[in-house]
Protein backbone atom coordinates (compact mmCIF):
# COMPACT_ATOMS: atom_id res chain seq x y z
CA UNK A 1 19.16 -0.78 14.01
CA UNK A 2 17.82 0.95 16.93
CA UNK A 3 14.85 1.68 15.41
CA UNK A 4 13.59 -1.72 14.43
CA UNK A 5 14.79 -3.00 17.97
CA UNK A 6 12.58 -0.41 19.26
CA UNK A 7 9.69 -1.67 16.93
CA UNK A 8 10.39 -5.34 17.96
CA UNK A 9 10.24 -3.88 21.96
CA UNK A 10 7.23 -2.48 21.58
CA UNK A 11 5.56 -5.32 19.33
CA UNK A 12 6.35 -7.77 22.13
CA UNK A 13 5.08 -5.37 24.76
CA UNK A 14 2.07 -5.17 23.18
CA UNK A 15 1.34 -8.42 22.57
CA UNK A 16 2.34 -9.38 26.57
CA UNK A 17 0.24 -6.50 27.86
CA UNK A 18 -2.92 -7.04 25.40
CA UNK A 19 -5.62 -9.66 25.08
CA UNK A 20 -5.23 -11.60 21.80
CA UNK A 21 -9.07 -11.29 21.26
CA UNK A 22 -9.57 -7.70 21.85
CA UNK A 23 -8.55 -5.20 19.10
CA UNK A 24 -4.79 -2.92 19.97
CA UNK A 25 -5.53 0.02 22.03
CA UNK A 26 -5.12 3.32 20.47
CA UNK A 27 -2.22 4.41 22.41
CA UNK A 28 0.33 1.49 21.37
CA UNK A 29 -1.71 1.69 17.54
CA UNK A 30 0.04 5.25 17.76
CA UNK A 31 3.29 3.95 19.21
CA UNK A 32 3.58 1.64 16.63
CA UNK A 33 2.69 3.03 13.80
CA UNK A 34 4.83 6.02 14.48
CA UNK A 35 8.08 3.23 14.91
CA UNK A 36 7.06 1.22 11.95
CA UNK A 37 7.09 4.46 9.68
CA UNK A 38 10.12 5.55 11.34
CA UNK A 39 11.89 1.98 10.22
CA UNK A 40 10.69 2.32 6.64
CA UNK A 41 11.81 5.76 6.20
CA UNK A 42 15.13 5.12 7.36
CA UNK A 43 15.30 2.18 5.10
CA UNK A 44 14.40 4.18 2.24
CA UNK A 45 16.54 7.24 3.12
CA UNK A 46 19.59 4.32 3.47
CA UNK A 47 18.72 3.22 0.08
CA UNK A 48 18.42 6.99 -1.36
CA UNK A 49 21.84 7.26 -0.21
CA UNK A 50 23.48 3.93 -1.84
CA UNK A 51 21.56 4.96 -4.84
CA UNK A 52 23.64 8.45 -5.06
CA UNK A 53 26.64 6.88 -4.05
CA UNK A 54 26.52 3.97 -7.02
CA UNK A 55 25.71 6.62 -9.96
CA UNK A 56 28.84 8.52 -8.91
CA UNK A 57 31.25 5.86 -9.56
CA UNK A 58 31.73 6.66 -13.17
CA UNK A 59 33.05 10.26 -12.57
CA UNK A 60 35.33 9.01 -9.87
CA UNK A 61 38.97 9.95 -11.10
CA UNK A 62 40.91 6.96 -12.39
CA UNK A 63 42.98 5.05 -10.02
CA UNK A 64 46.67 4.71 -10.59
């Protein structure tokens, strides 16, 4: 959550502080790129996670 509100932050501030027709500076390419991967690799680490916890349902000990 904080993450992509980070990314969405620093998208906006980029496009405010930037002109449309001139290509990203390098410092806010970095920036970004270095939020965007951190998003998608917390995504993917949250998924890893589910993934574990699903396939250990069946050994669960009966209820009851």
């Amino acid at each position: 959550m904080v993450t992509g509100l980070g990314l969405v932050v620093a998208l906006v501030s980029c496009s405010a502080v930037t002109d449309p027709k001139v290509a990203v500076p390098w410092p806010w390419t970095g920036v970004l790129v270095a939020l965007f991967s951190h998003l998608i690799l917390t995504v993917l680490m949250s998924l890893k996670r589910l993934w574990m916890a699903h396939s250990k349902i069946p050994y669960l000990p009966p209820k009851g």
